[in-house]
PDB file of N, CA and C in Angstrom:
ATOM      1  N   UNK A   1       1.244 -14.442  -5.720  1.00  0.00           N
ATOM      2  CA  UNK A   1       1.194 -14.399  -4.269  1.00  0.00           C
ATOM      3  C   UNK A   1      -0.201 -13.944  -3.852  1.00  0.00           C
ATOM      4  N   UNK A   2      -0.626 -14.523  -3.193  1.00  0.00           N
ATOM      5  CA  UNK A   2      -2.156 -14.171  -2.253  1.00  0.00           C
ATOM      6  C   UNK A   2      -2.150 -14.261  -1.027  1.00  0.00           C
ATOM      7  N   UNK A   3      -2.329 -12.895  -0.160  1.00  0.00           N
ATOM      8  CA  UNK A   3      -2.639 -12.693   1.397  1.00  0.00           C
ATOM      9  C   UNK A   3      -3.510 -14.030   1.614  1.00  0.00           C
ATOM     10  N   UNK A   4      -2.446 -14.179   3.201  1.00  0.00           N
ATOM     11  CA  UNK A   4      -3.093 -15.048   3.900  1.00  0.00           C
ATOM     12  C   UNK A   4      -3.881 -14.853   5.169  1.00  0.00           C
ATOM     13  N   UNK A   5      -4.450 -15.997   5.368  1.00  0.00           N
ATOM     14  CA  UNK A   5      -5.981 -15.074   7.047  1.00  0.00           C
ATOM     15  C   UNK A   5      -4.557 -14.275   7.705  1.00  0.00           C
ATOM     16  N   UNK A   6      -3.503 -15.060   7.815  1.00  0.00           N
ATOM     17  CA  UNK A   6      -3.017 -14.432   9.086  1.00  0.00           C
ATOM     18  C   UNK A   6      -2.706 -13.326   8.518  1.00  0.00           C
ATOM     19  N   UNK A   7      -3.157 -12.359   7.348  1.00  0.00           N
ATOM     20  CA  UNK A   7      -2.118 -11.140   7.456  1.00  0.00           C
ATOM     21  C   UNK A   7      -3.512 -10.223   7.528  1.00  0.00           C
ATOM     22  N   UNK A   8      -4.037 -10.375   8.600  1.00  0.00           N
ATOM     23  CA  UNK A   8      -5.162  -9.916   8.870  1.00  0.00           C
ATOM     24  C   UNK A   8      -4.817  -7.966   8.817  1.00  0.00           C
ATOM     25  N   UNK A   9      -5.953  -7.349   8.448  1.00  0.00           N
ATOM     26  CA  UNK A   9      -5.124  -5.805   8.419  1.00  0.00           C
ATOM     27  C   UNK A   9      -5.377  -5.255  10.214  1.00  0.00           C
ATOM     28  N   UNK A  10      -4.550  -4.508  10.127  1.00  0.00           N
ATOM     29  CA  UNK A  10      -3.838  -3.571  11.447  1.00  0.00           C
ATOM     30  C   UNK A  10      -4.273  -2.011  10.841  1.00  0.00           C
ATOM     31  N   UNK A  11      -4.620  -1.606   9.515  1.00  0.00           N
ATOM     32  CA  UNK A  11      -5.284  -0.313   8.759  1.00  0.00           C
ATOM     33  C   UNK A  11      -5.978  -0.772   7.610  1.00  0.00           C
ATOM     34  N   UNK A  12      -6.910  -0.371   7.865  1.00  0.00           N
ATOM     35  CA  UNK A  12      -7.348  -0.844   5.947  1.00  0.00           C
ATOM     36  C   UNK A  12      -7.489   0.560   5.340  1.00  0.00           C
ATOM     37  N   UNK A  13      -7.473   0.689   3.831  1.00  0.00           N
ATOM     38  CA  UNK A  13      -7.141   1.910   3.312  1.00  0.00           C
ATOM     39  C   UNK A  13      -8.084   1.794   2.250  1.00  0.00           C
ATOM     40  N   UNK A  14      -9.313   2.392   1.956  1.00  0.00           N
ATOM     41  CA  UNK A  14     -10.393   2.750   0.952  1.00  0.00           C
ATOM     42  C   UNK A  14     -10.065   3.884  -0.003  1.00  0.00           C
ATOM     43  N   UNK A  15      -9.512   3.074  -1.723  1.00  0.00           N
ATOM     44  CA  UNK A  15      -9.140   3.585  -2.190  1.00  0.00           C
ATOM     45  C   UNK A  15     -10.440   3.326  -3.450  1.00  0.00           C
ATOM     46  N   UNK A  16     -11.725   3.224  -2.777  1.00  0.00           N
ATOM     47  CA  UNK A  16     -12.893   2.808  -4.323  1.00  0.00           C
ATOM     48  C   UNK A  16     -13.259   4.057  -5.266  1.00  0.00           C
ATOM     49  N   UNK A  17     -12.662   3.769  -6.440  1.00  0.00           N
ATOM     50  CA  UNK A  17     -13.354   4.887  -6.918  1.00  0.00           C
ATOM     51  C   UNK A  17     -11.915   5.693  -7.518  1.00  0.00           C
ATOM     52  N   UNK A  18     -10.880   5.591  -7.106  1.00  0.00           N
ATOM     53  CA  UNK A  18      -9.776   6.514  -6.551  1.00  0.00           C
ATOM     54  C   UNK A  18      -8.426   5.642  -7.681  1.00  0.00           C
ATOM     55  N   UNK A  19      -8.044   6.712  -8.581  1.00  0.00           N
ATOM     56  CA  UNK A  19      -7.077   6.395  -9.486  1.00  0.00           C
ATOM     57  C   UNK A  19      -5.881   5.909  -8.888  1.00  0.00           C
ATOM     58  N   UNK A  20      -4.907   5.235  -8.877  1.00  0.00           N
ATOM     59  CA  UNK A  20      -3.372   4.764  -8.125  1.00  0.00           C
ATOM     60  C   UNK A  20      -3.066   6.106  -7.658  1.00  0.00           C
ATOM     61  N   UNK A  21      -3.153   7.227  -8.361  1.00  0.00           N
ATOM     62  CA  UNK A  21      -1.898   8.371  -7.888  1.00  0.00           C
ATOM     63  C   UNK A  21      -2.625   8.944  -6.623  1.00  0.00           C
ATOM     64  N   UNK A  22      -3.987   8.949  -6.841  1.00  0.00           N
ATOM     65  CA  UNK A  22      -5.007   9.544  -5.665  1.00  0.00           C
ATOM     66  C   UNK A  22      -4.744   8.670  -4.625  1.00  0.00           C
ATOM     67  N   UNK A  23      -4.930   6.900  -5.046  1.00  0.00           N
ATOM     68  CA  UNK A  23      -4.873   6.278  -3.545  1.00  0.00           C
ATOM     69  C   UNK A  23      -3.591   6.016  -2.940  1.00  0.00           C
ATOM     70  N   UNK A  24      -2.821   6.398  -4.178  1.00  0.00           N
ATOM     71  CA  UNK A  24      -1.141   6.667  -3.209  1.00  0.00           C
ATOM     72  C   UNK A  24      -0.666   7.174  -2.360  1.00  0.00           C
ATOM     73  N   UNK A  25      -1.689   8.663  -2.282  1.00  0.00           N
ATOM     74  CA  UNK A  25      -1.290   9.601  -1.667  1.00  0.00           C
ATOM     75  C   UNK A  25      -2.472   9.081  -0.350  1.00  0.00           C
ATOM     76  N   UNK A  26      -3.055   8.826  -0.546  1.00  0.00           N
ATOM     77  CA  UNK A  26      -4.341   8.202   1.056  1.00  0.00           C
ATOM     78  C   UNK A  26      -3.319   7.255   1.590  1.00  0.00           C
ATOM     79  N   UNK A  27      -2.769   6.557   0.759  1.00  0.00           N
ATOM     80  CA  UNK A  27      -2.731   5.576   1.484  1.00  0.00           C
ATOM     81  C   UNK A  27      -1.078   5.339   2.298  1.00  0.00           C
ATOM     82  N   UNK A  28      -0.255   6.791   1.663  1.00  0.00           N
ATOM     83  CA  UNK A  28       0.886   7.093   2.134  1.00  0.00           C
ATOM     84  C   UNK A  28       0.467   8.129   3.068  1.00  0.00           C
ATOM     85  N   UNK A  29      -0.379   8.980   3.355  1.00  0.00           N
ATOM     86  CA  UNK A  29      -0.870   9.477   4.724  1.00  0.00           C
ATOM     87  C   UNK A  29      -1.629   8.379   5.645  1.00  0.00           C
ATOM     88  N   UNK A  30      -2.018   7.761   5.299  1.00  0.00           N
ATOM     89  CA  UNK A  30      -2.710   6.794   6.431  1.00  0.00           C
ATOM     90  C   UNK A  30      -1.812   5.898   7.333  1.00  0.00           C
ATOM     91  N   UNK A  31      -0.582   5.384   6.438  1.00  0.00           N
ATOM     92  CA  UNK A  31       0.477   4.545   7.281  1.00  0.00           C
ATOM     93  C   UNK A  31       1.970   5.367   7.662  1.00  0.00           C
ATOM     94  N   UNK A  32       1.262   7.036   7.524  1.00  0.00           N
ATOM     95  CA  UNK A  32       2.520   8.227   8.416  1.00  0.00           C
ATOM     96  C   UNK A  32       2.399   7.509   9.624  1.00  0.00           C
ATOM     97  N   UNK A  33       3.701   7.199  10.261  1.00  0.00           N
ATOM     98  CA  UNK A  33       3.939   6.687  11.611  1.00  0.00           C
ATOM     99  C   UNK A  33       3.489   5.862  12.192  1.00  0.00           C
ATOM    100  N   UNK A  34       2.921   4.418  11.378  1.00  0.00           N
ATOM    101  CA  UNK A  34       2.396   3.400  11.447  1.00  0.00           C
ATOM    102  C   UNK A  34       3.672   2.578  12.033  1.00  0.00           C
ATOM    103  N   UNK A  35       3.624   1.208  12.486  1.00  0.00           N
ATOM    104  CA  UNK A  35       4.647   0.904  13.128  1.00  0.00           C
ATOM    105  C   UNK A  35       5.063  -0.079  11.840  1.00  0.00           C
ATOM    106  N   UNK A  36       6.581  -0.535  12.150  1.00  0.00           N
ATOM    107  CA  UNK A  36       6.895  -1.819  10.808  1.00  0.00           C
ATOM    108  C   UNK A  36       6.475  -2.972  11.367  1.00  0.00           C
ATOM    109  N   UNK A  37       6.071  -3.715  10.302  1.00  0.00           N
ATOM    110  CA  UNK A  37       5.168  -5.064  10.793  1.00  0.00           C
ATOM    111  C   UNK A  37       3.775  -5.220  10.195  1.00  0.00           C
ATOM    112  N   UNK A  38       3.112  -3.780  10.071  1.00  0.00           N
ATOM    113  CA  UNK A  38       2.053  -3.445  10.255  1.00  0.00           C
ATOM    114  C   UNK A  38       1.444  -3.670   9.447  1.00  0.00           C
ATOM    115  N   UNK A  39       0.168  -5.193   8.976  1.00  0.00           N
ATOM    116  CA  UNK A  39      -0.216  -5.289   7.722  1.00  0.00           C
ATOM    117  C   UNK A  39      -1.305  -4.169   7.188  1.00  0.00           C
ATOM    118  N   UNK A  40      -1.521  -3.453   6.105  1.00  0.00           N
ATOM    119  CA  UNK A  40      -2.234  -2.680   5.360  1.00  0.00           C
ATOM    120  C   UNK A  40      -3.406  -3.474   4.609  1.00  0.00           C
ATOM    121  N   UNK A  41      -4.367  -3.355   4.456  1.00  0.00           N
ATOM    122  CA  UNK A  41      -4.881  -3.969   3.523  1.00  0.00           C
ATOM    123  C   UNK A  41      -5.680  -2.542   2.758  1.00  0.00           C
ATOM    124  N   UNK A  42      -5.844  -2.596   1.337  1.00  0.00           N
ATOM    125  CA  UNK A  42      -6.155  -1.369   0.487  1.00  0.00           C
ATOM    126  C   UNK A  42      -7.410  -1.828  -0.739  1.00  0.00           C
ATOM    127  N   UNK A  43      -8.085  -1.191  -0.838  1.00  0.00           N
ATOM    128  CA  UNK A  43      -9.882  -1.718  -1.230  1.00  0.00           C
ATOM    129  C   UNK A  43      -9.015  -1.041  -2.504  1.00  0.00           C
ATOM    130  N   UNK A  44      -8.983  -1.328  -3.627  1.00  0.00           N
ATOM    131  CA  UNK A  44      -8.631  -0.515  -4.898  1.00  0.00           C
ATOM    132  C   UNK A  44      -9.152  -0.920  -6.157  1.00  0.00           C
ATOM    133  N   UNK A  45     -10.238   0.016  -6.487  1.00  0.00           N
ATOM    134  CA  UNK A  45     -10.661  -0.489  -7.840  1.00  0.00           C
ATOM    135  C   UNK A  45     -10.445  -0.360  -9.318  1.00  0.00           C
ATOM    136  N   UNK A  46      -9.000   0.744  -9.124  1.00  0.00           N
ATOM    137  CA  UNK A  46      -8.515   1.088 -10.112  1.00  0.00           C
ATOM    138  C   UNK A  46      -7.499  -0.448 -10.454  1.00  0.00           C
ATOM    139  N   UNK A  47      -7.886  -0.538 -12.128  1.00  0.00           N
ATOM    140  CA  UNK A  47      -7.542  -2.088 -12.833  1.00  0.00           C
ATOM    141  C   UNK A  47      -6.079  -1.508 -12.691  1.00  0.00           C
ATOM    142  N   UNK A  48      -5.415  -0.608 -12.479  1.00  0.00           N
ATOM    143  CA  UNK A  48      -4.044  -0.751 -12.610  1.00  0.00           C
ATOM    144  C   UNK A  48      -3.007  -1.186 -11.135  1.00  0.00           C
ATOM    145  N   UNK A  49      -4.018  -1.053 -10.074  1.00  0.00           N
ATOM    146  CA  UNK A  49      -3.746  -1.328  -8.816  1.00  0.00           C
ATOM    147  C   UNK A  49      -2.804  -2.780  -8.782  1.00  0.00           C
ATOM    148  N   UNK A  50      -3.127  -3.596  -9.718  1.00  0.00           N
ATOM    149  CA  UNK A  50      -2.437  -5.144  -9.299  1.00  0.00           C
ATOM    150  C   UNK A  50      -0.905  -4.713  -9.585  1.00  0.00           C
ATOM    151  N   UNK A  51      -0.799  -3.831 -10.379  1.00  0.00           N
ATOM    152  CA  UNK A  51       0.862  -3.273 -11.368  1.00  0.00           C
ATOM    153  C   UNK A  51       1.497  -2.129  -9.943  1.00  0.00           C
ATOM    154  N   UNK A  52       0.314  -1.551  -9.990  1.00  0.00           N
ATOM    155  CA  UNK A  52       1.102  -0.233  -9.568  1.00  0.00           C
ATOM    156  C   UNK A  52       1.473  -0.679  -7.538  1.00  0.00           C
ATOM    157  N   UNK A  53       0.559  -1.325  -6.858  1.00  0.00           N
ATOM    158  CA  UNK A  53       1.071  -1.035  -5.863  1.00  0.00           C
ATOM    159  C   UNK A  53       1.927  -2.318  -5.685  1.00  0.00           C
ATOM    160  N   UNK A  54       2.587  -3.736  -6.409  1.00  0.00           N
ATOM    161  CA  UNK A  54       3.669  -4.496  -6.135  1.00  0.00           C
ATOM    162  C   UNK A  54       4.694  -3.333  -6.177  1.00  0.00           C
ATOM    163  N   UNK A  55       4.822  -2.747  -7.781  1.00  0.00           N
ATOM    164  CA  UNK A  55       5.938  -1.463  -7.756  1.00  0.00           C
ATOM    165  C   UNK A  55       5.998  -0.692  -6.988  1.00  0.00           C
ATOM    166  N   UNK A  56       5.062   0.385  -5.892  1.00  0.00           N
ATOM    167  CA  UNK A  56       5.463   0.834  -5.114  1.00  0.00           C
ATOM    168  C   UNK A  56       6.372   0.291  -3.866  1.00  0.00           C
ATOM    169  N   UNK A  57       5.349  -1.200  -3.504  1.00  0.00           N
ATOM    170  CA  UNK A  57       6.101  -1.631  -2.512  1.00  0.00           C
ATOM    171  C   UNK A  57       7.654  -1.919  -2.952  1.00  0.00           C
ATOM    172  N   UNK A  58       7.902  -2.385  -4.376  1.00  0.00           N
ATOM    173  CA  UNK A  58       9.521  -2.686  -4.743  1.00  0.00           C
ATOM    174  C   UNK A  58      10.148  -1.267  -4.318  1.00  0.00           C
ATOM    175  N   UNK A  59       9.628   0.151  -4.570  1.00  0.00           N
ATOM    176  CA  UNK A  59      10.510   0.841  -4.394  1.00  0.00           C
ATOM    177  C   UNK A  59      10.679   1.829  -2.818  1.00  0.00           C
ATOM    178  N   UNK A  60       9.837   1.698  -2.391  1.00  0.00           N
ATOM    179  CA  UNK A  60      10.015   1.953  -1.099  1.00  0.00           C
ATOM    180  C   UNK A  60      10.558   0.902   0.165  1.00  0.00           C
ATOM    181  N   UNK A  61      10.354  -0.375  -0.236  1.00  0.00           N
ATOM    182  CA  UNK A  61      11.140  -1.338   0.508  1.00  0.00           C
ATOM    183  C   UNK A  61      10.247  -2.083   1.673  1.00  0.00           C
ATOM    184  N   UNK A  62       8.410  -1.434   1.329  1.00  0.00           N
ATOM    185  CA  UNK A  62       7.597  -2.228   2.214  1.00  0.00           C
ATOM    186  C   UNK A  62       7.322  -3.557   1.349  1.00  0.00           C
ATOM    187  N   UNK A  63       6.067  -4.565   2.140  1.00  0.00           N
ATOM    188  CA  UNK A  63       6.058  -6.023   1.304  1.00  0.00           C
ATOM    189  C   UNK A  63       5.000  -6.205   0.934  1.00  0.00           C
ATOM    190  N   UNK A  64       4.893  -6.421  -0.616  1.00  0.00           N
ATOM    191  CA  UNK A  64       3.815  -6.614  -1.142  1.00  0.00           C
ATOM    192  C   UNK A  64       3.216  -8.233  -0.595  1.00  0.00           C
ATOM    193  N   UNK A  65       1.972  -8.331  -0.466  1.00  0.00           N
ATOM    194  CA  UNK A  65       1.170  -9.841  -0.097  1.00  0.00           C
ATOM    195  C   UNK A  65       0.636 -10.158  -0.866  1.00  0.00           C
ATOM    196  N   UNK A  66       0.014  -9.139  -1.469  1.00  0.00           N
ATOM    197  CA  UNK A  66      -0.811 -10.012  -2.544  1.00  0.00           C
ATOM    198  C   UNK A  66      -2.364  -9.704  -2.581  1.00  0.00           C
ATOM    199  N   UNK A  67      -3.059 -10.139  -2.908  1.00  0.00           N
ATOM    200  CA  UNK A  67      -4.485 -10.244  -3.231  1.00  0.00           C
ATOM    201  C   UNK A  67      -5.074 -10.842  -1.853  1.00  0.00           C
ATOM    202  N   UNK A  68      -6.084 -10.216  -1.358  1.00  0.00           N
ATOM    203  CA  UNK A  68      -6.847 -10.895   0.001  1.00  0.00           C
ATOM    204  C   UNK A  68      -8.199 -11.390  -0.487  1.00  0.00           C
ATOM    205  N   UNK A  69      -8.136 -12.573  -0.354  1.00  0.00           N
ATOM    206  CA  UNK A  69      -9.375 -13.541  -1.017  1.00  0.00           C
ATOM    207  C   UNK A  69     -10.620 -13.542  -0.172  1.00  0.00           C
ATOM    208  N   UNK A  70     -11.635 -13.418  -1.081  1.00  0.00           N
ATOM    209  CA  UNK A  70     -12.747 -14.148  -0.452  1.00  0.00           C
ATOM    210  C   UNK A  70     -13.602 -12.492   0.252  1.00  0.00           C
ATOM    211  N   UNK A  71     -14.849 -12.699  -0.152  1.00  0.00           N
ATOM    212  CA  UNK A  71     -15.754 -11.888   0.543  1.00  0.00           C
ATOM    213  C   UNK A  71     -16.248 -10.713   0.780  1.00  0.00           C
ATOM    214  N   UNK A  72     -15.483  -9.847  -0.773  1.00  0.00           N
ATOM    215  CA  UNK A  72     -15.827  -8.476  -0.653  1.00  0.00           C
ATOM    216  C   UNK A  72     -16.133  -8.716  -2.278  1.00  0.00           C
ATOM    217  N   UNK A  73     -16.943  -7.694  -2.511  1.00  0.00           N
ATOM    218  CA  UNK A  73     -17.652  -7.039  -3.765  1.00  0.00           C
ATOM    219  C   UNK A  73     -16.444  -6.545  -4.808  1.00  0.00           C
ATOM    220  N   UNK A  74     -15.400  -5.921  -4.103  1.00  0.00           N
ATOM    221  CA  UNK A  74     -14.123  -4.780  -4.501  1.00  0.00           C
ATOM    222  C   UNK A  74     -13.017  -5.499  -4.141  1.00  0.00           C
ATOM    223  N   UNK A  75     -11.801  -5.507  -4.905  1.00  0.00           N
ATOM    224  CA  UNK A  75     -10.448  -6.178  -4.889  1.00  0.00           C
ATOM    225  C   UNK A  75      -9.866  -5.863  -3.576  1.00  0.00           C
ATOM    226  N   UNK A  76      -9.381  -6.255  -2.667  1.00  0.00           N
ATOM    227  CA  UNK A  76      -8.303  -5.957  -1.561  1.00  0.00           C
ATOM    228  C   UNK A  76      -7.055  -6.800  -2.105  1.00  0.00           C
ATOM    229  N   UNK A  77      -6.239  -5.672  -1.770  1.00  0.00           N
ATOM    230  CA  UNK A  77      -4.852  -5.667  -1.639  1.00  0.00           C
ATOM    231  C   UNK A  77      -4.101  -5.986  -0.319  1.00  0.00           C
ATOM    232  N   UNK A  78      -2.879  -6.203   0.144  1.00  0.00           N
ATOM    233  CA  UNK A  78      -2.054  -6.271   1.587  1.00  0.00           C
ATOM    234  C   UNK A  78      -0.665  -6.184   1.237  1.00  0.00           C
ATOM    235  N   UNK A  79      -0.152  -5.588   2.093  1.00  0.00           N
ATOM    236  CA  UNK A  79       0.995  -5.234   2.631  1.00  0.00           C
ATOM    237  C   UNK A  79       1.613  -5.075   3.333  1.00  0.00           C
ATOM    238  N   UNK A  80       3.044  -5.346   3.204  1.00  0.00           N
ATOM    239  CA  UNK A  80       3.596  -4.902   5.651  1.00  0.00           C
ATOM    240  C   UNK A  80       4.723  -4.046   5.476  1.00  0.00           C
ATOM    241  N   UNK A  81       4.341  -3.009   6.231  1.00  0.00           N
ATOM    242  CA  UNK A  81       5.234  -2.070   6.564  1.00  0.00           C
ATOM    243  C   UNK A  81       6.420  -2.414   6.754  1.00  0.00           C
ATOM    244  N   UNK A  82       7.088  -1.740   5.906  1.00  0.00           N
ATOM    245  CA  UNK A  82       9.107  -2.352   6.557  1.00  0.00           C
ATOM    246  C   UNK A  82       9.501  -1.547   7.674  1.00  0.00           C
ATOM    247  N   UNK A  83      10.538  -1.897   8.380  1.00  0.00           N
ATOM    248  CA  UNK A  83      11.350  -1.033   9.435  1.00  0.00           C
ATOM    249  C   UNK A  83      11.774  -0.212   9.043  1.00  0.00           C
ATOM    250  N   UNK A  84      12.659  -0.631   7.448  1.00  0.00           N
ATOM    251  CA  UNK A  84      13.497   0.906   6.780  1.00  0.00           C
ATOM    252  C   UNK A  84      13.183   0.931   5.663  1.00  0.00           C
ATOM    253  N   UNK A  85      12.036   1.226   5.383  1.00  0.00           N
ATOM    254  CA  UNK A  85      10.935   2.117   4.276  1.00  0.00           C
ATOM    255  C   UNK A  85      11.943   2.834   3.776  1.00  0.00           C
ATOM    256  N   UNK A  86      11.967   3.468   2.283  1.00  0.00           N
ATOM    257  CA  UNK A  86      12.649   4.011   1.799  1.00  0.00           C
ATOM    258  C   UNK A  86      11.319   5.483   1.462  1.00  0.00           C
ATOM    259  N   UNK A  87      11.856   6.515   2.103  1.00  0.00           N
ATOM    260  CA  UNK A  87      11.178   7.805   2.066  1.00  0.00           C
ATOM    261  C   UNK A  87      10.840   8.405   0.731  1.00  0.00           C
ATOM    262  N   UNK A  88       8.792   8.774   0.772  1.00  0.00           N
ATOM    263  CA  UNK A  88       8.359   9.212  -0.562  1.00  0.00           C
ATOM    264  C   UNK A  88       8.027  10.362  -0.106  1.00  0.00           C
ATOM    265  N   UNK A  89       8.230  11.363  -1.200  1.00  0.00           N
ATOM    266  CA  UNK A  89       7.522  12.574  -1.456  1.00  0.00           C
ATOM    267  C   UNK A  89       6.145  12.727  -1.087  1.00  0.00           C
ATOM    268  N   UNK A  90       6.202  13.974   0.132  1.00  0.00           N
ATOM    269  CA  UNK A  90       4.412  13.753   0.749  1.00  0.00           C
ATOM    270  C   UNK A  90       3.631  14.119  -0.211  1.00  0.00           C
ATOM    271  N   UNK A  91       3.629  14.868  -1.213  1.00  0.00           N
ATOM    272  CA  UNK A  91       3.460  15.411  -2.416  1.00  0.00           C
ATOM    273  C   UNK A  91       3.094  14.442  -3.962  1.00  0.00           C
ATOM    274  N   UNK A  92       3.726  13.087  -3.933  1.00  0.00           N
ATOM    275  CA  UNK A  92       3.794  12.708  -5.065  1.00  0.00           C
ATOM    276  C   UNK A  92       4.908  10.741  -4.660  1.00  0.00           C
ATOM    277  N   UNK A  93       3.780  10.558  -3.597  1.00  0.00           N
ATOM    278  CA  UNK A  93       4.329   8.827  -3.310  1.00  0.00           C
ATOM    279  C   UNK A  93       4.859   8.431  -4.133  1.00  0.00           C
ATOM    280  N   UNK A  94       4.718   8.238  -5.197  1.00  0.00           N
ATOM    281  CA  UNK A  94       5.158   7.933  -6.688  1.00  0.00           C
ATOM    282  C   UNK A  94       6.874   7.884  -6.996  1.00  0.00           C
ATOM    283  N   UNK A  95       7.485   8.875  -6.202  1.00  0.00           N
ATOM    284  CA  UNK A  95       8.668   9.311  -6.340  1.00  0.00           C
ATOM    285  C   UNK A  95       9.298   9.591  -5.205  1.00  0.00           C
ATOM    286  N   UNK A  96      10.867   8.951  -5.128  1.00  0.00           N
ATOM    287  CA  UNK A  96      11.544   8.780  -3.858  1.00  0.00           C
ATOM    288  C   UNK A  96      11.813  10.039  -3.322  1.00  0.00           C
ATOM    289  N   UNK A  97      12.143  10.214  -1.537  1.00  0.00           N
ATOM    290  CA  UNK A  97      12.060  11.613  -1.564  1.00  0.00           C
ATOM    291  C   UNK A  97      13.494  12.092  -1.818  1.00  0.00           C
ATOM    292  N   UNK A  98      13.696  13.401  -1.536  1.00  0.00           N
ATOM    293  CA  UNK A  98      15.155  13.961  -2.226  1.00  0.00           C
ATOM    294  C   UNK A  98      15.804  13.706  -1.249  1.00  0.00           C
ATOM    295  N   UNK A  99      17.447  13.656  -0.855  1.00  0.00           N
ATOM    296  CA  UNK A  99      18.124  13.318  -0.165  1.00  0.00           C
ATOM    297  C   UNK A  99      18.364  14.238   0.775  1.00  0.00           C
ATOM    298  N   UNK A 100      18.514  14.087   1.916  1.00  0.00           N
ATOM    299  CA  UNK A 100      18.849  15.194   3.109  1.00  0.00           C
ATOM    300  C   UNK A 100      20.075  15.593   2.425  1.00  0.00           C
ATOM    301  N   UNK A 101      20.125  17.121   2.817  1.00  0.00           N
ATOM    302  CA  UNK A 101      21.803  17.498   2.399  1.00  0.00           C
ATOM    303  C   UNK A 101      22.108  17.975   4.298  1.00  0.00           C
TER     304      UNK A 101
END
């Protein structure tokens, strides 16, 4: 799958330089209270980025796009915010959050 023009970003998220777990956490504060719909696009130069953020989006329930082609030096990523995101640990995106009791 590869982002298309139209999923033009609504946030872009600069993760250069920045391991998955580091730009997890940027990039799960940057889209706090972002609206659903909302495409993301994420600069990530960590080689594990193509693995790690489809899997995040599988487990939180936002949508992975894919690769955004054409015209930067550094890989971009995209994504769209879901309506009912499944809640991560502000602490550790990585992992779902604990259940309200």
């Amino acid at each position: 799958m590869t982002a298309t023009p139209s999923h033009t970003a609504d946030i872009t998220v600069d993760g250069t330089g920045l391991l998955c777990v580091t730009l997890l956490l940027r990039l799960r504060r940057q889209i706090d209270g972002a609206a659903p719909g909302t495409v993301v696009h994420i600069i990530a130069t960590d080689p594990a980025a193509p693995l790690d953020l489809p899997a995040w989006c599988h487990m939180t329930g936002h949508t992975y796009l894919g690769p955004v082609p054409g015209g930067t030096d550094r890989p971009v990523y995209a994504l769209r915010l879901a309506a009912a995101a499944r809640p991560t640990r502000p602490d550790a995106p990585w992992h779902p959050a604990a259940p309200a009791s």
